[in-house]
PDB file of N, CA and C in Angstrom:
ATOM      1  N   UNK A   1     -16.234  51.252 103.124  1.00  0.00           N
ATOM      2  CA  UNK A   1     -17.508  51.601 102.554  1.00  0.00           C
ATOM      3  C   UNK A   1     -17.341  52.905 101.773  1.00  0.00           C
ATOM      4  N   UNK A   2     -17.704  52.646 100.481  1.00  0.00           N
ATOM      5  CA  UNK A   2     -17.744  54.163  99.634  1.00  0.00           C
ATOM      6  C   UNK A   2     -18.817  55.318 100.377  1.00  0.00           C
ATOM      7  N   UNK A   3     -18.188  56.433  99.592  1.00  0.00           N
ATOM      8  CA  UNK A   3     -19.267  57.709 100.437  1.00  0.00           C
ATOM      9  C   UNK A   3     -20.092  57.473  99.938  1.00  0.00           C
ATOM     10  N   UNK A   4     -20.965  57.661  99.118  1.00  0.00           N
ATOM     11  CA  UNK A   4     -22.167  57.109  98.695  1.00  0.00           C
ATOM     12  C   UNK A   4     -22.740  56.450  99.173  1.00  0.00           C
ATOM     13  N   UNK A   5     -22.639  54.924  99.956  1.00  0.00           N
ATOM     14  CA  UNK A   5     -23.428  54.416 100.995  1.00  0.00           C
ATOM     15  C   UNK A   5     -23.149  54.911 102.164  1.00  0.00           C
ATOM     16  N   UNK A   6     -22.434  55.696 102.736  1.00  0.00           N
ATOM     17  CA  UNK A   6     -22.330  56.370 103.732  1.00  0.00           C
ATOM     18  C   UNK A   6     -23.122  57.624 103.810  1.00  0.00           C
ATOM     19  N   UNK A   7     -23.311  57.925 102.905  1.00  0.00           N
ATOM     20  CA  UNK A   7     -24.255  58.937 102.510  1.00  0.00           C
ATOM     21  C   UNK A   7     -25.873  58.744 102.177  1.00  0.00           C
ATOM     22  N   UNK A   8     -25.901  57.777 101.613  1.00  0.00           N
ATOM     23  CA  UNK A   8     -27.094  57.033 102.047  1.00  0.00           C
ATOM     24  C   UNK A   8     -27.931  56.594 103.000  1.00  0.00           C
ATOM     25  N   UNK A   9     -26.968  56.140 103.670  1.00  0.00           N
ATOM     26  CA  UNK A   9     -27.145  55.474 105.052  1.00  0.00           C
ATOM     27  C   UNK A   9     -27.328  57.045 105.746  1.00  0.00           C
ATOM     28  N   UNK A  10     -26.557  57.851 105.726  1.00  0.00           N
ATOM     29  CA  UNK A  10     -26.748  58.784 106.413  1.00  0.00           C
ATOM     30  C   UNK A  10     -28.180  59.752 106.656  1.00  0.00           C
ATOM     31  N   UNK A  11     -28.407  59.864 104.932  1.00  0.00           N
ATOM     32  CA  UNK A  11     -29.365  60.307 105.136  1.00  0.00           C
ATOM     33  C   UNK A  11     -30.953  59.719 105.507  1.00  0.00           C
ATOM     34  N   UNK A  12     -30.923  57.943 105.358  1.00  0.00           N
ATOM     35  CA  UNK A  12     -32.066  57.184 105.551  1.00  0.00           C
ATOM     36  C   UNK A  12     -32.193  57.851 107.237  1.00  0.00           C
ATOM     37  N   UNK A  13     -30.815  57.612 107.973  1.00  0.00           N
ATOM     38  CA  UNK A  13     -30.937  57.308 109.636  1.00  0.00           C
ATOM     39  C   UNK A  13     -31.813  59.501 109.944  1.00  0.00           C
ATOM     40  N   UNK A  14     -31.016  60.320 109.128  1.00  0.00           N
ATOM     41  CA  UNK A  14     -31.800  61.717 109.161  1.00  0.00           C
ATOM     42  C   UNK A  14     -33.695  61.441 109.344  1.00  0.00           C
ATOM     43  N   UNK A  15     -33.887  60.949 107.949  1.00  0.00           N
ATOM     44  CA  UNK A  15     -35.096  60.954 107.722  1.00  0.00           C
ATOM     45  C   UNK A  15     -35.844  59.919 109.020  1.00  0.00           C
ATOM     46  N   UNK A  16     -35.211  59.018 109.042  1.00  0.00           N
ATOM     47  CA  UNK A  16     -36.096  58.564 109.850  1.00  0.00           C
ATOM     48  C   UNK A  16     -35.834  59.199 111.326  1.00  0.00           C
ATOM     49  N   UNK A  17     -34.810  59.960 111.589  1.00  0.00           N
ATOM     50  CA  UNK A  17     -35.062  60.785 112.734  1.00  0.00           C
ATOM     51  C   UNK A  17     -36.271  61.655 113.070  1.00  0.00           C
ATOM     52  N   UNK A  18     -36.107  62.134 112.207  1.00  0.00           N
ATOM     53  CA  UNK A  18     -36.963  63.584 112.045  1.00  0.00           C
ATOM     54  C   UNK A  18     -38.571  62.867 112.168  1.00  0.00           C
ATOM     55  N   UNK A  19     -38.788  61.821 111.279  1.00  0.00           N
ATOM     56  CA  UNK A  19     -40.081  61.297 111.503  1.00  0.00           C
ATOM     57  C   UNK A  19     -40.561  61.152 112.807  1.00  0.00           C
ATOM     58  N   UNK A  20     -39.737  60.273 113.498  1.00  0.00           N
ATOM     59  CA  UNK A  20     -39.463  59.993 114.981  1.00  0.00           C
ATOM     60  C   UNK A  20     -39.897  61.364 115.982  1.00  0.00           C
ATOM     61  N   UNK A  21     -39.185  62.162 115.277  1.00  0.00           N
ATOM     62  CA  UNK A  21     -39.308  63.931 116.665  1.00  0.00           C
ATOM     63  C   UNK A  21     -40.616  64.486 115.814  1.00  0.00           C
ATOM     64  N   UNK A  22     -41.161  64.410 114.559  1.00  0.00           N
ATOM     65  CA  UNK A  22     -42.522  64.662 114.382  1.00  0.00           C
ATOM     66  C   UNK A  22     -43.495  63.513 115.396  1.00  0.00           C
ATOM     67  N   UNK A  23     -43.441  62.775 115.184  1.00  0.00           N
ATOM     68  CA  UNK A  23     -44.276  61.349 115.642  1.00  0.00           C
ATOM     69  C   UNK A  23     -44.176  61.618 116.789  1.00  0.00           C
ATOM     70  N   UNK A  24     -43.408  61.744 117.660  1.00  0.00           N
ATOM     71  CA  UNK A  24     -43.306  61.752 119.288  1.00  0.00           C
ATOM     72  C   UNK A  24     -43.820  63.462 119.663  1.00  0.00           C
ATOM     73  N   UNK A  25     -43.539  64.263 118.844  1.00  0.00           N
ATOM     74  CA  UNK A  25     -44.512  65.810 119.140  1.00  0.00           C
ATOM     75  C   UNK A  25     -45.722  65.795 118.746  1.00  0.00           C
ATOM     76  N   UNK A  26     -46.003  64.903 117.675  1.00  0.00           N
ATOM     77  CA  UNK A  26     -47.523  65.267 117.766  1.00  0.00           C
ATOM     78  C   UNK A  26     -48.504  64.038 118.898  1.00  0.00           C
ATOM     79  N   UNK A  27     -47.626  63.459 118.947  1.00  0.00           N
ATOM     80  CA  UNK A  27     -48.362  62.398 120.559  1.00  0.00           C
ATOM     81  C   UNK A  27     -48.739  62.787 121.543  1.00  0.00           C
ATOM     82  N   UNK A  28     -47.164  63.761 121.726  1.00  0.00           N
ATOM     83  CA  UNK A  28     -47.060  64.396 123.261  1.00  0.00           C
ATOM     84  C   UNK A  28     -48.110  65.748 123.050  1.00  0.00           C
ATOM     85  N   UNK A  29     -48.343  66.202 122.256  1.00  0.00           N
ATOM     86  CA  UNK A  29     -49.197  67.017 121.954  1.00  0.00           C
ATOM     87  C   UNK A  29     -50.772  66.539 121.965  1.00  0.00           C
ATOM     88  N   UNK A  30     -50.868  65.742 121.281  1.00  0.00           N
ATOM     89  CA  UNK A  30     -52.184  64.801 121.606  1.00  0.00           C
ATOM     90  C   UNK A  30     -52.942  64.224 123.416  1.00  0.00           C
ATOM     91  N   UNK A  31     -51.182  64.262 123.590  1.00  0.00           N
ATOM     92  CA  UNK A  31     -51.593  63.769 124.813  1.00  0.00           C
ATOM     93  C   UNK A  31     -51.722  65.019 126.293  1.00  0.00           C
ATOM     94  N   UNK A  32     -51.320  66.156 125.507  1.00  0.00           N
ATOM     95  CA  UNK A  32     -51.253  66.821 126.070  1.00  0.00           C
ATOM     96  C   UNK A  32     -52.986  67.768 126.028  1.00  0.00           C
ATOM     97  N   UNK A  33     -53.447  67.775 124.710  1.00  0.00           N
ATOM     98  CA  UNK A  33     -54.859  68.150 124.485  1.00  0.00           C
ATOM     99  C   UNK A  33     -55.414  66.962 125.372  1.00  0.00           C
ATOM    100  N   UNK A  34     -55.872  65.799 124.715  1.00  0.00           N
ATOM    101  CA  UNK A  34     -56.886  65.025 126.138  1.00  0.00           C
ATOM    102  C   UNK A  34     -56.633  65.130 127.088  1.00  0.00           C
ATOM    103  N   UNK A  35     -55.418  65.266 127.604  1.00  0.00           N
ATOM    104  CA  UNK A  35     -55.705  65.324 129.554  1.00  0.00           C
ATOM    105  C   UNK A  35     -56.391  66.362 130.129  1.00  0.00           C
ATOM    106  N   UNK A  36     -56.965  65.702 130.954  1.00  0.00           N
ATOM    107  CA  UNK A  36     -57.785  66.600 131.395  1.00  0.00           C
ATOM    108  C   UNK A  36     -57.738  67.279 132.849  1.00  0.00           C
ATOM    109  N   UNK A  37     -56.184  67.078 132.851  1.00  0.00           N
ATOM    110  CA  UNK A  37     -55.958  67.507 134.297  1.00  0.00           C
ATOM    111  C   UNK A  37     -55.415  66.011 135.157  1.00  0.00           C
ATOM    112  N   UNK A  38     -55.764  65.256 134.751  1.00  0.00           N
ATOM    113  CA  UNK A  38     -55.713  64.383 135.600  1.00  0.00           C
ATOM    114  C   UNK A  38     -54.325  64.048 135.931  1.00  0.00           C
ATOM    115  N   UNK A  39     -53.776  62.947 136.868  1.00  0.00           N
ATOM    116  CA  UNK A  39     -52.389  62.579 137.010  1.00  0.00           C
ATOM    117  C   UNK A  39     -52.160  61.035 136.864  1.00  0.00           C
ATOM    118  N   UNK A  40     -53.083  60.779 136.093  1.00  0.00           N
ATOM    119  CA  UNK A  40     -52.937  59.228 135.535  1.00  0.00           C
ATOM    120  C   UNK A  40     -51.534  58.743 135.477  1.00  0.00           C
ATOM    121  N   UNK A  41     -51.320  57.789 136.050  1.00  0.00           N
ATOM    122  CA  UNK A  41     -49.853  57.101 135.810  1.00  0.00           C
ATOM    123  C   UNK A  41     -49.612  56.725 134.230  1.00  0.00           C
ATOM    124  N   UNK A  42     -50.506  55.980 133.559  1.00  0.00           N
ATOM    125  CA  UNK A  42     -50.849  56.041 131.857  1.00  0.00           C
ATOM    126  C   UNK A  42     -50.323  56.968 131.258  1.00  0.00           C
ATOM    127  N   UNK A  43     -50.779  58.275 131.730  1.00  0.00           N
ATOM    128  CA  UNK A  43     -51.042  59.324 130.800  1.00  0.00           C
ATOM    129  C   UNK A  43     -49.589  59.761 130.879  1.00  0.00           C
ATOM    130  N   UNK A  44     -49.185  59.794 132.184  1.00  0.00           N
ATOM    131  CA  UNK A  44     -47.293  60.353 132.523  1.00  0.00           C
ATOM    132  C   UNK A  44     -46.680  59.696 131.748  1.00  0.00           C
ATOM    133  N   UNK A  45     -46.442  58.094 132.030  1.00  0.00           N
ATOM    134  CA  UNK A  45     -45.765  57.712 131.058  1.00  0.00           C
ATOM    135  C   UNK A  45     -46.059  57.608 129.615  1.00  0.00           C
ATOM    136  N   UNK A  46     -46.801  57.898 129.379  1.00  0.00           N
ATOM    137  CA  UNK A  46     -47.002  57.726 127.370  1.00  0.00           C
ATOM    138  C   UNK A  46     -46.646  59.182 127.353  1.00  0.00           C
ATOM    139  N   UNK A  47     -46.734  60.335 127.625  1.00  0.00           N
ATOM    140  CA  UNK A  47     -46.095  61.791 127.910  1.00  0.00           C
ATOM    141  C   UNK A  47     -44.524  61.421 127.857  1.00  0.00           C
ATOM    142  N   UNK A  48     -44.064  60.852 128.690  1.00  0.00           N
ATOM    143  CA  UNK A  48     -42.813  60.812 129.005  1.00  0.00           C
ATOM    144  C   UNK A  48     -42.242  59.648 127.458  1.00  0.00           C
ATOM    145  N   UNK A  49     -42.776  58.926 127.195  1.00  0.00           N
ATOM    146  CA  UNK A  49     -42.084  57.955 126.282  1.00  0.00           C
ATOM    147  C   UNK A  49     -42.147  58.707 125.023  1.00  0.00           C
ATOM    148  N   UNK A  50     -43.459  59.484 124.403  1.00  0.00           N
ATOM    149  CA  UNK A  50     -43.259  60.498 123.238  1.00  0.00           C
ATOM    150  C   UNK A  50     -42.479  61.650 123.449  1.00  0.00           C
ATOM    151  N   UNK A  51     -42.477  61.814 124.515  1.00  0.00           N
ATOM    152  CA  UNK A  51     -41.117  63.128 125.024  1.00  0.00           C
ATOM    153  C   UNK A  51     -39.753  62.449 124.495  1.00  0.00           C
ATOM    154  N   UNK A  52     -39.480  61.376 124.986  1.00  0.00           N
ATOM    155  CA  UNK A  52     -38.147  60.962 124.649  1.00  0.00           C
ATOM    156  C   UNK A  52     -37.657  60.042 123.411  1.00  0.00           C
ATOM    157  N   UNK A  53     -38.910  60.258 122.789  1.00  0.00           N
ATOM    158  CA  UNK A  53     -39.150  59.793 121.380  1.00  0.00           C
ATOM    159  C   UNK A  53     -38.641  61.014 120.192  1.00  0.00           C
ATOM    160  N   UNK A  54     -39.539  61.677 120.802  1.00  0.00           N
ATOM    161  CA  UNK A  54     -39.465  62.747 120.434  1.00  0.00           C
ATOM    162  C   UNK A  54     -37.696  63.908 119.957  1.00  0.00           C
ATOM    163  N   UNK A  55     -36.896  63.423 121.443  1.00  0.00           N
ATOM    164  CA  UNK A  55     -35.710  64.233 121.578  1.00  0.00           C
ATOM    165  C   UNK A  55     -34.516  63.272 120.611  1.00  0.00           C
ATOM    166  N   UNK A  56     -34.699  61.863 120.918  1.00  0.00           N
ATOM    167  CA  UNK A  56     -33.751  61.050 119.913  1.00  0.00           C
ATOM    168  C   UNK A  56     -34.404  61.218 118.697  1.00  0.00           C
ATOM    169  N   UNK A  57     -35.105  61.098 118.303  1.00  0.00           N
ATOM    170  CA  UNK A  57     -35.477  61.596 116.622  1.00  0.00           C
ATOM    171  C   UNK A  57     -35.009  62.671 116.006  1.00  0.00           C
ATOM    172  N   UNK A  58     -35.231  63.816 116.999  1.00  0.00           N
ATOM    173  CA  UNK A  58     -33.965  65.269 116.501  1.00  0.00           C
ATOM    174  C   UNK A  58     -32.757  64.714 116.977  1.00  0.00           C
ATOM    175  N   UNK A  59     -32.059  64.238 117.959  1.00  0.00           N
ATOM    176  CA  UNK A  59     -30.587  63.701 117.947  1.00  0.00           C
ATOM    177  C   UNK A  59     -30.342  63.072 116.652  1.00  0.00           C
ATOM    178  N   UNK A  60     -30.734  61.986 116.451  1.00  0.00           N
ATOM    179  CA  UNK A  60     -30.534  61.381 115.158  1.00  0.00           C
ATOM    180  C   UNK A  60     -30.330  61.855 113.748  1.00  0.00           C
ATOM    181  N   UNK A  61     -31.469  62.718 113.642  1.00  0.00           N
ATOM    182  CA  UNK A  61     -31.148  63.884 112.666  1.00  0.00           C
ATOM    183  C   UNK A  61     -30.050  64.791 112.733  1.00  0.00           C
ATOM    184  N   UNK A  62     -29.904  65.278 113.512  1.00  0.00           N
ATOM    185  CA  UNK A  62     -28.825  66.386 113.640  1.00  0.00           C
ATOM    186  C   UNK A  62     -27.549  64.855 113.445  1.00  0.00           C
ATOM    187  N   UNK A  63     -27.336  63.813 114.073  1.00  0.00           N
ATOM    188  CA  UNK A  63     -25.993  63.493 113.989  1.00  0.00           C
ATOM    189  C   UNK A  63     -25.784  63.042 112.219  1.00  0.00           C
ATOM    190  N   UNK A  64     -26.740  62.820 111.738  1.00  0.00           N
ATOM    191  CA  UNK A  64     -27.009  62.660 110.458  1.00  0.00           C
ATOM    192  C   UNK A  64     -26.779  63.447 109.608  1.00  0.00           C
ATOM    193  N   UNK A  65     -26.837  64.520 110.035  1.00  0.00           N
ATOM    194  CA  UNK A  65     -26.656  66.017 109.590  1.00  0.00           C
ATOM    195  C   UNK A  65     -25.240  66.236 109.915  1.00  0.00           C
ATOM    196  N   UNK A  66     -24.568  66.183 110.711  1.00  0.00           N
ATOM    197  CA  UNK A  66     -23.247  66.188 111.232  1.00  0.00           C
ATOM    198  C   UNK A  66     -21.924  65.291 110.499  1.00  0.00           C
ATOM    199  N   UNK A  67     -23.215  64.362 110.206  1.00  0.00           N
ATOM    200  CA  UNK A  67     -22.114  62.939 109.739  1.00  0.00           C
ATOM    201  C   UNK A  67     -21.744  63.594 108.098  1.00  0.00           C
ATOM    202  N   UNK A  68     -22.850  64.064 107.326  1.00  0.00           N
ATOM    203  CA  UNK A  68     -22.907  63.920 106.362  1.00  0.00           C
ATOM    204  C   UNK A  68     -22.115  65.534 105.467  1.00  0.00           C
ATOM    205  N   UNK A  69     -22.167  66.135 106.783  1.00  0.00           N
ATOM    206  CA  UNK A  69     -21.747  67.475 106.645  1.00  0.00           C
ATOM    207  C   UNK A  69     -20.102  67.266 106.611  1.00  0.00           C
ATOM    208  N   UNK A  70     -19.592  66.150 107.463  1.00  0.00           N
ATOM    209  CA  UNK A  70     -18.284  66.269 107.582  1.00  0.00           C
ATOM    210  C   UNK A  70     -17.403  65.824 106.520  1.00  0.00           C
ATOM    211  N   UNK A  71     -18.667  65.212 105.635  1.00  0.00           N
ATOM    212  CA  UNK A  71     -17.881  64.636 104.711  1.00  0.00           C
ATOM    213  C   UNK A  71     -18.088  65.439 102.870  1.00  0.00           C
ATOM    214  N   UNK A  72     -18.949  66.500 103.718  1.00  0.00           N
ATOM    215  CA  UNK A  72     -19.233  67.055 102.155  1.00  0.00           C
ATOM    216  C   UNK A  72     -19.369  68.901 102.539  1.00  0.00           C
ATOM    217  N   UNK A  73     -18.706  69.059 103.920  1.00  0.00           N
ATOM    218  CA  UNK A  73     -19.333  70.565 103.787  1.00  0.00           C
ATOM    219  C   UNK A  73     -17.974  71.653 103.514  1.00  0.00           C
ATOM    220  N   UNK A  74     -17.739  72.591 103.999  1.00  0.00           N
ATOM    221  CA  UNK A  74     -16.910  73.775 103.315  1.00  0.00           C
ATOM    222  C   UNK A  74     -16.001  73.334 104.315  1.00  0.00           C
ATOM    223  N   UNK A  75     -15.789  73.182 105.567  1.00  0.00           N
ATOM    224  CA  UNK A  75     -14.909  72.661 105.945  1.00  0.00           C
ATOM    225  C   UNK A  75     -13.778  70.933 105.622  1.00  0.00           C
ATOM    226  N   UNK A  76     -14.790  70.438 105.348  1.00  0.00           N
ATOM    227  CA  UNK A  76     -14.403  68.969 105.277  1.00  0.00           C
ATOM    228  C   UNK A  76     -12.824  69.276 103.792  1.00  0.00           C
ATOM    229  N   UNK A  77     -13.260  70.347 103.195  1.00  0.00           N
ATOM    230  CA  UNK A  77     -12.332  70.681 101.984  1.00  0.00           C
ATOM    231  C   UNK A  77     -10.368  71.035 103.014  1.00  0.00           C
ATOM    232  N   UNK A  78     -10.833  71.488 103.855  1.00  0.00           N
ATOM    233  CA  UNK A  78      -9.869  72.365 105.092  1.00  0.00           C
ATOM    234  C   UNK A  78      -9.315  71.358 105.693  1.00  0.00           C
ATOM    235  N   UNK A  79      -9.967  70.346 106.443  1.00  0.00           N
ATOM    236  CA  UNK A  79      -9.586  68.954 106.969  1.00  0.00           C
ATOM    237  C   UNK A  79      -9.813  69.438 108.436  1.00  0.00           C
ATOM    238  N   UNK A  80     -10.425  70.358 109.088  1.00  0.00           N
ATOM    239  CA  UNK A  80     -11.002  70.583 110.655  1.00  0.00           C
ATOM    240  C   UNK A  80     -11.868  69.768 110.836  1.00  0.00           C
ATOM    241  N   UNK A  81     -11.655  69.065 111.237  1.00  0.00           N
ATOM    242  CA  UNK A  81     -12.279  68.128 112.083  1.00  0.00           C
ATOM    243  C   UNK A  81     -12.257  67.393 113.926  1.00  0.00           C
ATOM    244  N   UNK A  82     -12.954  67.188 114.403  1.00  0.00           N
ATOM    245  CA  UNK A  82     -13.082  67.005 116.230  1.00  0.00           C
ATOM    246  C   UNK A  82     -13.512  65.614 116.053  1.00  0.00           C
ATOM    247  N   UNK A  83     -13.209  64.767 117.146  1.00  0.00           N
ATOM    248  CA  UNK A  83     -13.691  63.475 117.724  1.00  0.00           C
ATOM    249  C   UNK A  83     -14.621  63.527 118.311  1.00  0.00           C
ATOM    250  N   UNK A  84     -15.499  63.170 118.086  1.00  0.00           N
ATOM    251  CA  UNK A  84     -16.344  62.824 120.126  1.00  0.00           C
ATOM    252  C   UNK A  84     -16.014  61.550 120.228  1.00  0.00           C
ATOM    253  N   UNK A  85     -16.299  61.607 121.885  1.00  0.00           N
ATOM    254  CA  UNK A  85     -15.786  60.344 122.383  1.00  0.00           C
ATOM    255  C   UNK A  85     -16.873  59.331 122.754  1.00  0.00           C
ATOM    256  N   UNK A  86     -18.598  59.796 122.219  1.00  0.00           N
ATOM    257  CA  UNK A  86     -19.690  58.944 121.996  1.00  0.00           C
ATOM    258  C   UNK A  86     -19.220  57.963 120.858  1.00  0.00           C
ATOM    259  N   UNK A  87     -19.465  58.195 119.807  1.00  0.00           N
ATOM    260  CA  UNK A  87     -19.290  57.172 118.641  1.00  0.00           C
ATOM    261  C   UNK A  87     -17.996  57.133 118.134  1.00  0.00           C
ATOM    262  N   UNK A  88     -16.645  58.374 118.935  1.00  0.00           N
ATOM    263  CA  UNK A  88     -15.548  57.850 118.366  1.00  0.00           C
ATOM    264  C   UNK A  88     -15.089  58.029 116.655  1.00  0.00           C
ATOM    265  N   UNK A  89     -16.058  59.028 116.069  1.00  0.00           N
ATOM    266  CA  UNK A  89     -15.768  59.103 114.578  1.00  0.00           C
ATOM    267  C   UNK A  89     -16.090  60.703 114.683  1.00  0.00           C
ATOM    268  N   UNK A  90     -15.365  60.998 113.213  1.00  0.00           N
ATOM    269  CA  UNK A  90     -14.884  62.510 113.177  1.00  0.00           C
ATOM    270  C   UNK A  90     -16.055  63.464 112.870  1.00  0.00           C
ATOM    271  N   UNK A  91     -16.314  64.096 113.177  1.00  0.00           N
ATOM    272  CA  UNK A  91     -16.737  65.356 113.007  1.00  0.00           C
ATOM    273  C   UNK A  91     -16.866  65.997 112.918  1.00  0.00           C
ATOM    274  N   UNK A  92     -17.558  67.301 111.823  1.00  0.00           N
ATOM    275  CA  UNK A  92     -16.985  68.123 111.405  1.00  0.00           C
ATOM    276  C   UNK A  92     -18.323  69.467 112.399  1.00  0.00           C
ATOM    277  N   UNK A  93     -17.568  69.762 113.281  1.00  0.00           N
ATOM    278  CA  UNK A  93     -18.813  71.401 113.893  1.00  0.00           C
ATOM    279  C   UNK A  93     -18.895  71.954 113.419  1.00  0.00           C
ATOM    280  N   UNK A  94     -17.917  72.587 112.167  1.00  0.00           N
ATOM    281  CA  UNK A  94     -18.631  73.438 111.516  1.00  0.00           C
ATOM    282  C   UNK A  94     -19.427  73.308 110.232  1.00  0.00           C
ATOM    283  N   UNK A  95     -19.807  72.409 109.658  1.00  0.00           N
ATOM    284  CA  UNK A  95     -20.168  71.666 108.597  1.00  0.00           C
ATOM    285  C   UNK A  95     -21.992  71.607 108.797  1.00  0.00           C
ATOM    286  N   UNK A  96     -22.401  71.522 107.729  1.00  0.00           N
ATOM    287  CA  UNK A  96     -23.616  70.752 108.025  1.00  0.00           C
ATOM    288  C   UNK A  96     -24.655  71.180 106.753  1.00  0.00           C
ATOM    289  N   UNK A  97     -25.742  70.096 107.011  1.00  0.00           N
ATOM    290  CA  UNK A  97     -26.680  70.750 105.301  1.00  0.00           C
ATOM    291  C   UNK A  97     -27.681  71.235 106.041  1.00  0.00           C
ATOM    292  N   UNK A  98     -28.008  70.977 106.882  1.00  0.00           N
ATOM    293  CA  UNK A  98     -29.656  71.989 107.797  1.00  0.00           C
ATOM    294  C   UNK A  98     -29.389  72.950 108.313  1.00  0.00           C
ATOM    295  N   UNK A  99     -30.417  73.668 108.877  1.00  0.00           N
ATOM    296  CA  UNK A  99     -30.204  74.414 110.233  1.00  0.00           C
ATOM    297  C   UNK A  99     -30.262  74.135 111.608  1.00  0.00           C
ATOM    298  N   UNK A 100     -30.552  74.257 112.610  1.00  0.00           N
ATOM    299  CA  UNK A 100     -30.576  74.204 113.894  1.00  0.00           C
ATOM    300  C   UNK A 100     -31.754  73.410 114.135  1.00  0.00           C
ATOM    301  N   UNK A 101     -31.398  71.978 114.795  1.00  0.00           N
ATOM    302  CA  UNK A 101     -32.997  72.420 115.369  1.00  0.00           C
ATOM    303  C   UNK A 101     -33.201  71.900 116.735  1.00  0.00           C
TER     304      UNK A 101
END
């Protein structure tokens, strides 16, 4: 696959991360204004499912960010690059086009 669809691809899976960790914070936030105290089993889990909606949507982004960094950032010129042993493809730690989040 050329970089260009890798880069593409990369950045669709970013964007739709980030949507994802907006979408799941402003839920858990929503859901966090109506309660009213209570300990609804409902209310825990829809809390808990935009919580973890929420955390893979920034994962996604950041690996998106990672992916895309390794192949275009100041290092990637150097050839430093690390494995992880999740997805098994290279990565560059010091690389990247965002900041932290």
């Amino acid at each position: 696959m050329s970089k260009i669809v890798e880069d593409v691809r990369s950045g669709l899976k970013g964007i739709k991360g980030a949507g994802d960790a907006i979408r799941g914070s402003t839920m858990q936030a929503t859901d966090e204004l109506f309660d009213q105290g209570s300990n609804h089993p409902q209310t825990a889990a829809s809390t808990e499912k935009n919580r973890a909606l929420a955390e893979k949507g920034m994962q996604d982004a950041r690996l998106a960010d990672q992916s895309i960094g390794s192949r275009h950032g100041p290092a990637a010129k150097a050839g430093t690059t690390t494995t992880t042993g999740a997805t098994n493809t290279n990565v560059n730690t010091n690389a990247g086009v965002g900041g932290t989040y």
